[in-house]
Protein backbone atom coordinates (compact mmCIF):
# COMPACT_ATOMS: atom_id res chain seq x y z
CA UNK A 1 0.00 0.00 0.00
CA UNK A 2 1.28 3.42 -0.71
CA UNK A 3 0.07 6.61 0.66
CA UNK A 4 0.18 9.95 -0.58
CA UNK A 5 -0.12 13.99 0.62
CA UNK A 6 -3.23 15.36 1.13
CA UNK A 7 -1.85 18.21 -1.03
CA UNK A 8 0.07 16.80 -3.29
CA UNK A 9 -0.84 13.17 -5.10
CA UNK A 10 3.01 13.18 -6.20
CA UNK A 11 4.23 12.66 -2.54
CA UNK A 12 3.92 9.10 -2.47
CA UNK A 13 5.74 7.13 0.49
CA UNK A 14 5.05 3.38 2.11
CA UNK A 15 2.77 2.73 5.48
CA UNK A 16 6.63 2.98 7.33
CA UNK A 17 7.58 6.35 6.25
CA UNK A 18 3.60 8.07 6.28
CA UNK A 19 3.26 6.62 9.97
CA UNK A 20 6.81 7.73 11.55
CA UNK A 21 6.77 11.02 10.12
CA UNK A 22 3.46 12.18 10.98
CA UNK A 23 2.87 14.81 8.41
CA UNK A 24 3.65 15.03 5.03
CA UNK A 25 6.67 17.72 4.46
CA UNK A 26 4.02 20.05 2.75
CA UNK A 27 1.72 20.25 5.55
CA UNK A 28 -0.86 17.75 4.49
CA UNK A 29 -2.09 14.46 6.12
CA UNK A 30 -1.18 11.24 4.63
CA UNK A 31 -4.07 9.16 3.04
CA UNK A 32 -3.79 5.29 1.53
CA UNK A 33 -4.03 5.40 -2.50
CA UNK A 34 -7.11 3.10 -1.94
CA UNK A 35 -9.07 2.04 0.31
CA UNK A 36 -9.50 -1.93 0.13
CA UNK A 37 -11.94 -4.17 -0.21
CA UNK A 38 -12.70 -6.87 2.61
CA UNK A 39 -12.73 -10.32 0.58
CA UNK A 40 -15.99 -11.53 0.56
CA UNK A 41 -15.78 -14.48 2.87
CA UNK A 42 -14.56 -11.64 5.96
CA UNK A 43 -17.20 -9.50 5.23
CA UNK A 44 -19.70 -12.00 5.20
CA UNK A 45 -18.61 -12.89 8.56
CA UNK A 46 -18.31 -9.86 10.76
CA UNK A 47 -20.92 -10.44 13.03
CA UNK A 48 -19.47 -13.36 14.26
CA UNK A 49 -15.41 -12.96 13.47
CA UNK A 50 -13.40 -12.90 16.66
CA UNK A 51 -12.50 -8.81 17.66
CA UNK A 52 -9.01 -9.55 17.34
CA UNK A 53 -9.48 -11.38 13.85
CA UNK A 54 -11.44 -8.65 12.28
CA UNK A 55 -8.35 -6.35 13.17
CA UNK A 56 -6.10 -8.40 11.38
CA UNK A 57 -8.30 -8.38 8.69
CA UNK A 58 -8.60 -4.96 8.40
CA UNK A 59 -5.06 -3.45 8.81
CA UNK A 60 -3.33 -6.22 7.11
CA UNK A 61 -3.64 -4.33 3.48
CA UNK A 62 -2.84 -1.09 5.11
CA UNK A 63 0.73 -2.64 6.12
CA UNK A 64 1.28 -5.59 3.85
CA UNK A 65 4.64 -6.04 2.66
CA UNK A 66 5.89 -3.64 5.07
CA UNK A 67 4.76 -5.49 8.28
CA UNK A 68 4.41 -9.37 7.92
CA UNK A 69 1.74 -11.41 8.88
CA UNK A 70 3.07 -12.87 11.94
CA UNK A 71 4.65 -10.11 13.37
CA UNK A 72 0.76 -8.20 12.66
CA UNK A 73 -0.73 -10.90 14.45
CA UNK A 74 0.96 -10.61 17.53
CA UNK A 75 0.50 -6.72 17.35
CA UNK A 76 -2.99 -6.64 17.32
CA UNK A 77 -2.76 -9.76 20.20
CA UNK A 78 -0.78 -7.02 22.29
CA UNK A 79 -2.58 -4.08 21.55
CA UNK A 80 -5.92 -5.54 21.70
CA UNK A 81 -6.18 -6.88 25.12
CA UNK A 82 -10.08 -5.53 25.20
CA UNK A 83 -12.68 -5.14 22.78
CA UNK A 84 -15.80 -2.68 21.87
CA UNK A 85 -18.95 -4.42 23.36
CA UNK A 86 -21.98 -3.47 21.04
CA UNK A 87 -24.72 -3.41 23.96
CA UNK A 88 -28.30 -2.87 23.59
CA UNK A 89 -29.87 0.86 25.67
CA UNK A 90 -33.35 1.57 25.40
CA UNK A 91 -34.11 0.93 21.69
CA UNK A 92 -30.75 1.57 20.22
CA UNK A 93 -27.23 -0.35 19.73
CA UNK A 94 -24.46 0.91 22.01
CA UNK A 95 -20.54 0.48 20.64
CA UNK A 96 -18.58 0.96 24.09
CA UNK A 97 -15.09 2.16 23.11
CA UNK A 98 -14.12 2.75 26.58
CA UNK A 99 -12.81 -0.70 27.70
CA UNK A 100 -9.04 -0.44 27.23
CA UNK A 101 -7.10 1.36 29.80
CA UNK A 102 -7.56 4.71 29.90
CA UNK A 103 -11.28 4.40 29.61
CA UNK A 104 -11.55 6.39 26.00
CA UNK A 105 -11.70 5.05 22.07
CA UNK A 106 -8.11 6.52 21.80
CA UNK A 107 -6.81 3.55 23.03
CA UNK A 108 -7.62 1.20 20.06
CA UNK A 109 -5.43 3.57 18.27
CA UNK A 110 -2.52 4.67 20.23
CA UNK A 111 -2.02 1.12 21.18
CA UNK A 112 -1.50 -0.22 18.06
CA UNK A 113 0.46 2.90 17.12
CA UNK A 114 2.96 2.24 19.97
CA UNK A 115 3.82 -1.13 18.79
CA UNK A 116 4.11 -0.57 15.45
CA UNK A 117 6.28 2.19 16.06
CA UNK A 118 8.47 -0.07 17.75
CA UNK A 119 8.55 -3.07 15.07
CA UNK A 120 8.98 -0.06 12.24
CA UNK A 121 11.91 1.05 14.38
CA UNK A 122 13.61 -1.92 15.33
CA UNK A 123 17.57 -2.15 15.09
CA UNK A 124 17.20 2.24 15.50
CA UNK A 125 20.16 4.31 17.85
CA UNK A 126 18.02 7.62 17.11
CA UNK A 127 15.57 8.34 19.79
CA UNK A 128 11.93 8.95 17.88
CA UNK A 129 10.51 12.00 19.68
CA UNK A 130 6.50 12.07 19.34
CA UNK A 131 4.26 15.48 19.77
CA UNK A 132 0.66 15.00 20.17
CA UNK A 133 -1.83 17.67 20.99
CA UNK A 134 -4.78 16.36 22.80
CA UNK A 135 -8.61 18.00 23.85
CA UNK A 136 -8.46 15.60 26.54
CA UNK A 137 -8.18 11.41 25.81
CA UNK A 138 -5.91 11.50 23.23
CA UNK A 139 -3.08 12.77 25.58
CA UNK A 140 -3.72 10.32 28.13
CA UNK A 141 -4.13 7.19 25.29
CA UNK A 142 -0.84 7.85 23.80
CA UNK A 143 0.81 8.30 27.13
CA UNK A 144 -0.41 5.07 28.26
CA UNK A 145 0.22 3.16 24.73
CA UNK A 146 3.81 4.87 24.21
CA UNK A 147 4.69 4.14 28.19
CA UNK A 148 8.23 2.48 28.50
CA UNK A 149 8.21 1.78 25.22
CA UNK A 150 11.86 1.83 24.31
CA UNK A 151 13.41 4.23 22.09
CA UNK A 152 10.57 6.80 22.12
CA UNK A 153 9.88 10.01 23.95
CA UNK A 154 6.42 11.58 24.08
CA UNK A 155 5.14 15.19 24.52
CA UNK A 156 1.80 16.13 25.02
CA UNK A 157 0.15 19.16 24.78
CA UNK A 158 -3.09 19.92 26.40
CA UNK A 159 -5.13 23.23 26.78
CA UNK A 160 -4.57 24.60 30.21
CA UNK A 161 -7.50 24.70 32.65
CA UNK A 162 -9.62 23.00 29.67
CA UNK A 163 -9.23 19.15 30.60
CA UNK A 164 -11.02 17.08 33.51
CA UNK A 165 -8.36 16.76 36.50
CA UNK A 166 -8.14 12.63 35.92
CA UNK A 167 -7.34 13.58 32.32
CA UNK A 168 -4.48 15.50 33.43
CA UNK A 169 -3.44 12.75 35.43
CA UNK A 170 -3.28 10.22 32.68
CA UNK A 171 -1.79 12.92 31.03
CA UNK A 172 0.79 13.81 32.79
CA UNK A 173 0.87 11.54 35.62
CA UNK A 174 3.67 8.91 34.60
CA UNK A 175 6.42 10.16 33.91
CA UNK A 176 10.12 8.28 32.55
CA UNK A 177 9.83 8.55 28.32
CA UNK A 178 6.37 10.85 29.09
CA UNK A 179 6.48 14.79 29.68
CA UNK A 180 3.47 17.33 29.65
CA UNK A 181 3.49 20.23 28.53
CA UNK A 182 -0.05 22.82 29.88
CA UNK A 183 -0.67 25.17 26.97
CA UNK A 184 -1.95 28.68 27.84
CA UNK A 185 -4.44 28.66 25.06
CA UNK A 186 -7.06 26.32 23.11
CA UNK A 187 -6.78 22.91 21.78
CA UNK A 188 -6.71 24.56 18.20
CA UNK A 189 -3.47 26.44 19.39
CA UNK A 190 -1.45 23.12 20.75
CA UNK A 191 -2.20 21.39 17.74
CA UNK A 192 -1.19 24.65 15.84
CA UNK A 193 2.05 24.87 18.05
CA UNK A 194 2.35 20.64 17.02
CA UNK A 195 2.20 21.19 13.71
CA UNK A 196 4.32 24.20 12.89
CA UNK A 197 6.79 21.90 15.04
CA UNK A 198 6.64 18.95 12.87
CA UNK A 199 7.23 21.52 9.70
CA UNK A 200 10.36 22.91 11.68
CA UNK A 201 13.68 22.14 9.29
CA UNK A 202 15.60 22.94 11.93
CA UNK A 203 14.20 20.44 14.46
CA UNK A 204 13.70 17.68 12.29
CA UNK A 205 17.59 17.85 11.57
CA UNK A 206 18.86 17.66 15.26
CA UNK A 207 16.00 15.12 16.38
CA UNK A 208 13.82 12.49 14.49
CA UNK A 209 10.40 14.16 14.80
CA UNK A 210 6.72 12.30 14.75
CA UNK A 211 2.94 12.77 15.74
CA UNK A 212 0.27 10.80 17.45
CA UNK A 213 -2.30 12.74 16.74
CA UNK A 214 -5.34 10.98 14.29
CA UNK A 215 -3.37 12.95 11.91
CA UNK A 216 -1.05 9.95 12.09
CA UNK A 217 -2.45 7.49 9.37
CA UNK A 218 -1.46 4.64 11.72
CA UNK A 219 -3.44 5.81 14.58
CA UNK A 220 -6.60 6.13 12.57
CA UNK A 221 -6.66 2.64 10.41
CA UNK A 222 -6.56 0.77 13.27
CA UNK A 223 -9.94 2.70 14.96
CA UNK A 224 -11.79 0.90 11.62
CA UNK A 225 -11.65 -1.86 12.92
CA UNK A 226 -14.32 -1.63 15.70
CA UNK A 227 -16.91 -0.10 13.09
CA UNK A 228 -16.52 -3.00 11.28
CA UNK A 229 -17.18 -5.49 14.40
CA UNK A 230 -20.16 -3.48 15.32
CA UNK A 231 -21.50 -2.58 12.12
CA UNK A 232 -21.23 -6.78 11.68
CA UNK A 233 -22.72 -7.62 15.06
CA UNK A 234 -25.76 -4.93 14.12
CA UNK A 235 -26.36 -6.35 10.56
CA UNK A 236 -26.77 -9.63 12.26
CA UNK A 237 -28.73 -8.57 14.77
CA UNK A 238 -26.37 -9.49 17.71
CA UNK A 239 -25.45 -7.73 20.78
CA UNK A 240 -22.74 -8.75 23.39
CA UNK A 241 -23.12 -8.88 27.07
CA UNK A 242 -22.19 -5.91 29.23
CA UNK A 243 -18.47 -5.71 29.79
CA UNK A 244 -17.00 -5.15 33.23
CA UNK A 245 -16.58 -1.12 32.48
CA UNK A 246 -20.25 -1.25 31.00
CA UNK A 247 -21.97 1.68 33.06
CA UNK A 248 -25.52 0.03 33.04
CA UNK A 249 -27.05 0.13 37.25
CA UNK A 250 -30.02 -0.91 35.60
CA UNK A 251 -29.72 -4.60 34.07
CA UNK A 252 -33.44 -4.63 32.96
CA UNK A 253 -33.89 -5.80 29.25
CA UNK A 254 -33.93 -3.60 26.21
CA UNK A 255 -37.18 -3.30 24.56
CA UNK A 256 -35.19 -4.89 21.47
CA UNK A 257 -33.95 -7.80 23.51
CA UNK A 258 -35.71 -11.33 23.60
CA UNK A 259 -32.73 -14.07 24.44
CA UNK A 260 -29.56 -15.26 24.91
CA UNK A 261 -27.36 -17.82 23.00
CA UNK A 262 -23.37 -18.67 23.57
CA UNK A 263 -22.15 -15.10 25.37
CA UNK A 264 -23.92 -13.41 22.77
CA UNK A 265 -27.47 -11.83 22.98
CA UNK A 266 -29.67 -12.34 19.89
CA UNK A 267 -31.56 -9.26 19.45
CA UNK A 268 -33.97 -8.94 16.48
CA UNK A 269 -33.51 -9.78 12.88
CA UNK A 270 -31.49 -6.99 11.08
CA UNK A 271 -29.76 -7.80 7.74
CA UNK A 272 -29.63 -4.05 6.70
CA UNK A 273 -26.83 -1.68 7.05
CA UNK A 274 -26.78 0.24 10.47
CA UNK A 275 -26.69 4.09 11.02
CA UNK A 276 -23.53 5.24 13.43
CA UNK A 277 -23.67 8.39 15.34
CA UNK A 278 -20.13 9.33 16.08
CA UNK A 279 -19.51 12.20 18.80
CA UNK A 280 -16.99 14.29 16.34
CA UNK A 281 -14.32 16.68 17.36
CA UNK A 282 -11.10 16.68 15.25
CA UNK A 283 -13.17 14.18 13.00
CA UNK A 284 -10.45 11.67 12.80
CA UNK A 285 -12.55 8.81 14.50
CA UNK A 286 -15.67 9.43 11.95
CA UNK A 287 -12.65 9.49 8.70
CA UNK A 288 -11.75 5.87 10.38
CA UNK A 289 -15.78 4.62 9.96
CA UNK A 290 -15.07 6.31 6.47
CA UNK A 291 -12.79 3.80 5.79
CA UNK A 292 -14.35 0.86 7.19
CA UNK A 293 -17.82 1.99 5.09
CA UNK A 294 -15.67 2.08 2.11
CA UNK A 295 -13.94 -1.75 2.75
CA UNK A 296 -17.59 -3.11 2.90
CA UNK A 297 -18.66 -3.03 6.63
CA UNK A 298 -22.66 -2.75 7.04
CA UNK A 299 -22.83 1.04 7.43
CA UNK A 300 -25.76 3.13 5.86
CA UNK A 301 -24.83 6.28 6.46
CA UNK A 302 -23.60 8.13 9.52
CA UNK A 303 -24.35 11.06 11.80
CA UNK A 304 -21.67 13.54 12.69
CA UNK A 305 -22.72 14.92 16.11
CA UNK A 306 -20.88 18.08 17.34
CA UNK A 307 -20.88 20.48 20.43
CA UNK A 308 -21.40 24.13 19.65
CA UNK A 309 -17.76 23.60 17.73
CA UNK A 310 -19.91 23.00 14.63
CA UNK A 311 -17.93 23.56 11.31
CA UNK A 312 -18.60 20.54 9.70
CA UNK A 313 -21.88 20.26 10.41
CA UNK A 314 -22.44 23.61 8.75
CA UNK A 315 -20.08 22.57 5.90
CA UNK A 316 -22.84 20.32 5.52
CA UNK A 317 -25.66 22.09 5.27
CA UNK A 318 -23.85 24.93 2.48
CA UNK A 319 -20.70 23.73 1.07
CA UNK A 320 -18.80 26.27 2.60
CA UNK A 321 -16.26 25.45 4.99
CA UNK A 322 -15.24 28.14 7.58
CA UNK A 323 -12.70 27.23 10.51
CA UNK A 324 -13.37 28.87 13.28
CA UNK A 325 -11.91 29.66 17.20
CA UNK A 326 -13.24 26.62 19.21
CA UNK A 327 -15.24 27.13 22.19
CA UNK A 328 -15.13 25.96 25.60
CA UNK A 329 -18.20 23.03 25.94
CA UNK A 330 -18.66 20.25 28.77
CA UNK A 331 -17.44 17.81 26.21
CA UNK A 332 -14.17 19.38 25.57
CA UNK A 333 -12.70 16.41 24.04
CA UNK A 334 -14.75 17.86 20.70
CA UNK A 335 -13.62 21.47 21.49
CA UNK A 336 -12.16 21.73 17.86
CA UNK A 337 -13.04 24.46 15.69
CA UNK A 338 -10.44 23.90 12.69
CA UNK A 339 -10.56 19.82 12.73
CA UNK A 340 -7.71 18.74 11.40
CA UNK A 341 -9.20 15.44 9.30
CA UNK A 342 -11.53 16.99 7.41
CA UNK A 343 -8.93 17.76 4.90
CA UNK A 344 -8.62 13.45 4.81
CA UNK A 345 -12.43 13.93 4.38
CA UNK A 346 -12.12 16.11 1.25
CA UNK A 347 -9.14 14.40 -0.10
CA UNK A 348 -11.31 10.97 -0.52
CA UNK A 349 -15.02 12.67 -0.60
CA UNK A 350 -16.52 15.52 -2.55
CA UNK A 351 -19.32 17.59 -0.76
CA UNK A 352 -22.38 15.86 -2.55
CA UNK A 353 -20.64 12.55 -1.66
CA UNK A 354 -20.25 13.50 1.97
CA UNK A 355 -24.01 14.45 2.34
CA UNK A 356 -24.88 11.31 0.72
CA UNK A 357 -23.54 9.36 3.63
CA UNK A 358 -23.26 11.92 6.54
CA UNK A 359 -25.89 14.12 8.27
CA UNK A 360 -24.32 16.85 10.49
CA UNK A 361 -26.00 17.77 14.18
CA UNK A 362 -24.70 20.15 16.34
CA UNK A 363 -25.68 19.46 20.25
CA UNK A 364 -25.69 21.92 22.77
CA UNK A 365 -24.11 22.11 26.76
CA UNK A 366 -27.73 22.16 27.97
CA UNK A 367 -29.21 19.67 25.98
CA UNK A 368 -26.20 17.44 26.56
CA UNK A 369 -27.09 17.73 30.06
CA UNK A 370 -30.76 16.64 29.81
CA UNK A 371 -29.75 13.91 27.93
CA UNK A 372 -27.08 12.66 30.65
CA UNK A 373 -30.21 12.81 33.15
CA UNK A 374 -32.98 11.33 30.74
CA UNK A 375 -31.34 8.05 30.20
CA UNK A 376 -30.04 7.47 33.21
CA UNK A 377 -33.70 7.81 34.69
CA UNK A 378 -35.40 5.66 31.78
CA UNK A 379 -32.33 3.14 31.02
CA UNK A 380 -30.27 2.94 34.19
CA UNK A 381 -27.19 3.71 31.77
CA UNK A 382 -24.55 6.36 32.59
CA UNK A 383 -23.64 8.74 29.22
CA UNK A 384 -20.60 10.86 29.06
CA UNK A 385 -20.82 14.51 27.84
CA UNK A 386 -19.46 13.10 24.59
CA UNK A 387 -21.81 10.50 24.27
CA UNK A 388 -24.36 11.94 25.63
CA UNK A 389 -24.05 14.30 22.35
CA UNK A 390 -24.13 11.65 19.62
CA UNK A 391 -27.50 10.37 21.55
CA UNK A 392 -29.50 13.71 21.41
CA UNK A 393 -27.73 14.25 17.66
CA UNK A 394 -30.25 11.04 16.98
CA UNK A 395 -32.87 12.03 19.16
CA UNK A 396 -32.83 15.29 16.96
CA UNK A 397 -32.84 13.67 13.54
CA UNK A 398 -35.41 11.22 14.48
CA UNK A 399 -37.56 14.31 15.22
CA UNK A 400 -36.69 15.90 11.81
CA UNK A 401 -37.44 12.64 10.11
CA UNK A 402 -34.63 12.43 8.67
CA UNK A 403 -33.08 8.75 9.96
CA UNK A 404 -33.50 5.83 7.61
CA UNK A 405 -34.96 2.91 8.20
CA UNK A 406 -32.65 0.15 9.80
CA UNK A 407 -30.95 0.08 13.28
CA UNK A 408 -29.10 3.13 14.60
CA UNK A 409 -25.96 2.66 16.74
CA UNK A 410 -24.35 5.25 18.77
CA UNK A 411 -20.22 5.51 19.42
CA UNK A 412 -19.90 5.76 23.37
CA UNK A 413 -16.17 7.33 23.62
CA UNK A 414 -15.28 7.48 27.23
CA UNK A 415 -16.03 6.14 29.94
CA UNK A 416 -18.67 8.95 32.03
CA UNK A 417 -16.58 8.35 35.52
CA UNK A 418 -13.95 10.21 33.55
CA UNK A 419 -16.64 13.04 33.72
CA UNK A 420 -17.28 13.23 37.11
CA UNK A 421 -18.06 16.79 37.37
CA UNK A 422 -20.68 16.77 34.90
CA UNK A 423 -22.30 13.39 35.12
CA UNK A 424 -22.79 12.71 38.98
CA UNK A 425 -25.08 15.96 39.67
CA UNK A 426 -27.07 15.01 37.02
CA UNK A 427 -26.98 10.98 37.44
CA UNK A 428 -25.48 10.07 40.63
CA UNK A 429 -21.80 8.80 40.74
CA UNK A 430 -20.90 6.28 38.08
CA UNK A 431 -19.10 3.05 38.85
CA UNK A 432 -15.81 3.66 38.31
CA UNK A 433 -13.23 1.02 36.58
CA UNK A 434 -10.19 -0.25 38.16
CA UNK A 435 -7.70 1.56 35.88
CA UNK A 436 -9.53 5.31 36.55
CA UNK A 437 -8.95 4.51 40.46
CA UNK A 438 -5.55 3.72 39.87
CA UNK A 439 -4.88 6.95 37.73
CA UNK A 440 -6.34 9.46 40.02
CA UNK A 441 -3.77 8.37 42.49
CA UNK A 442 -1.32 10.12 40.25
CA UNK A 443 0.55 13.15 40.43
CA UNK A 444 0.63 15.97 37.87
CA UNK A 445 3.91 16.58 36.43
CA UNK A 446 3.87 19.29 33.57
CA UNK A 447 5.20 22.61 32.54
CA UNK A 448 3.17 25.48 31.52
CA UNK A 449 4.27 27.16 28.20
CA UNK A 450 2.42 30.22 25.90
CA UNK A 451 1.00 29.34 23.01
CA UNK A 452 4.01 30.41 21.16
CA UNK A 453 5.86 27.98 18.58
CA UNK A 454 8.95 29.52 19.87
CA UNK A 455 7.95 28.06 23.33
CA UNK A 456 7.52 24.40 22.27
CA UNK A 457 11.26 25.18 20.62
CA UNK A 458 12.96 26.12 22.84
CA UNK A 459 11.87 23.10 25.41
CA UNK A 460 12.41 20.91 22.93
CA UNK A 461 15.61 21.57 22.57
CA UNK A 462 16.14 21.71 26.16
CA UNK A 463 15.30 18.66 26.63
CA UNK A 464 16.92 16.95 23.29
């Protein structure tokens, strides 16, 4: 597979080269020449394929010939030591994305990042030196994933004052090949600061420079793979029991529900394509479902649910796209007003093709809030802020008419005990999983810097 610049088709490089150097030396995001097919016997199968299977599946033609089968396989066996349950709530499927260790989607992908970093790099001297700007989960992900990994040392920048105080401690709580850096400004700005660093001639030649951002390719392939296992499980009509992080207090059945068969709850008959509702912020997660659409997974169409941060949505609606400063929401993880993936959107989509398979929502702080208390009170299931979002997006189409017929599944992100603050006066404390406990025992250890590029340059070479 060869991948190529966002802004220039000429830049062509292998999976090796696109994922250890972030960005493509003219400022665009690398993007696959095509997306593959699944062969027809694994797409046939979804619903029932093993998690770990259906990852193989899917990143092996990203990688092929650059990473070989074998050495995948026991990648995806190491970074996939959990799974997305698809869980039935009320009348709609649930994809819980909050299982792995730091209790957010980000893990599927930093993860798998992390270890194929370190195959790519095998037999290296260099140190690889990764920036990632984060809203929130990203941060702590690729802390987690990149942690003692040998060879590699990670920065992350995060909006000061703007993330939950057990975000900062899975961001900067750990320490040894993991620094923090608190950015007096936005999201938008330590992203800005990460990319003008990753452009920066004269950094790149006294250090070996990458990102983990989802505008690293090989970050966002591997988050197709658990559209594909849920988009299978909903065609089939299948749901999975509640994992141990599920957030359910209630464990009544779903209205949908009717029995259960070999660890797997048969639901209704489905064979059409599900509708996915993905809570959107820097768009890179919805760009992975993109992809998985595209390689033949079940998926109808999907539903980009935003915050107030509502470009894309509006792109929607008129064709015009106008970045914008991001504003401050209770699900800041989507605090993005620039995202940086819609330019991977627009490489691979026109605006007619985009509306043909994605309807835009934008969600506000108060009606996220509603939402967190409504469900809990009829479903007994806690919602994030971010999730809570992509639920009332639905809610809102339904009322506009304007969902399809077939089953509609909603993207949970995070875990809602990451959102204390919000959730518990609205729902009552959520149960909390072993791996949040042990991170809010943490310390923070960061440095505050202006959101200045000369800033991040001048501690970077500090610290080189």
């Amino acid at each position: 597979m060869h991948y190529y610049s966002t802004r220039n088709k000429n830049d062509i490089v292998n999976f090796a080269a696109a994922a250890l150097t972030g960005l493509a030396p003219d400022g665009g995001l690398f993007v696959p020449e095509n997306i593959p097919l699944y062969p027809a016997g694994v797409k046939s199968s979804l619903g029932s394929m093993n998690f770990n299977d259906i990852a193989f599946e899917t990143i092996k033609p990203y990688v092929q010939g650059e990473i070989p089968d074998g050495s995948l396989s026991d990648i995806v066996e190491s970074a996939f030591t959990f799974t997305a349950p698809l869980i039935a709530v009320k009348d709609r499927y649930i994809c819980e994305l909050f299982h792995g260790p730091t209790a957010a989607f980000k893990d599927f992908g930093a993860r798998f990042m992390a270890r194929a970093f370190s195959y790519l790099r095998r037999g290296e001297d260099r140190p690889l030196r990764i920036l990632v700007a984060t809203s929130g989960d990203t941060g702590g992900a690729v802390a987690d994933g990149f942690f003692e990994v040998e060879g590699i040392f990670v920065t992350v920048l995060y909006p000061k004052g703007r993330v939950t105080p057990l975000q900062e401690r899975q961001i900067a709580g750990l320490g040894k090949n993991i620094s923090a850096l608190a950015v007096e400004g936005s999201f938008d700005d330590c992203q800005r600061l990460v990319k003008a660093a990753l452009a920066d001639e004269g950094l790149k030649k006294r250090m070996s420079l990458s990102s983990a951002n989802s505008i690293n390719i090989s970050r966002l392939i591997p988050q197709a793979v658990y559209y594909s296992a849920a988009a299978g499980r909903a065609f089939a009509g299948i749901t999975d029991p509640d994992g141990e992080a599920t957030p359910r207090t209630s464990l009544a059945a779903s209205p949908f529900e009717f029995a259960k068969t070999e660890g797997l709850r048969q639901t209704r008959k489905s064979r059409l394509p599900v509708t996915l509702c993905v809570p959107s912020g820097n768009f890179g997660n919805l760009t992975a479902g993109l992809y998985a659409m595209r390689m033949g997974a079940p998926v109808s169409r999907f539903i980009a649910a935003t915050n107030i941060n509502k470009t894309v949505p509006d792109y929607l609606d008129s064709g015009e796209y106008l970045a914008r400063n991001s504003q401050a929401t209770i699900s800041n993880a989507m605090d993005v007003g620039a995202p940086s993936n819609f330019e991977r959107m627009s490489a691979h989509f026109s605006w007619d093709s985009m509306r043909n398979i994605i309807s835009g929502v934008s969600v506000s702080d108060d009606e996220t809030r509603e939402t967190i208390k409504r469900i809990h009170e009829q479903a007994g299931y806690f919602l994030d802020p971010h999730s809570a979002v992509g639920w009332k997006g639905v809610d809102k189409l339904i009322d506009a008419g304007k969902i399809q017929e077939g089953a509609v599944g909603i993207l949970c992100t995070a875990h809602p005990a990451k959102f204390s603050e919000t959730v518990e006066p609205l729902a009552g404390p959520a149960p909390v999983p072993d791996t949040l406990l042990r991170a809010m025992e943490r310390n923070v250890n960061s440095k505050t810097i202006p959101a200045e590029v000369s800033a991040l340059t001048e501690y970077l070479n500090e610290i080189n």
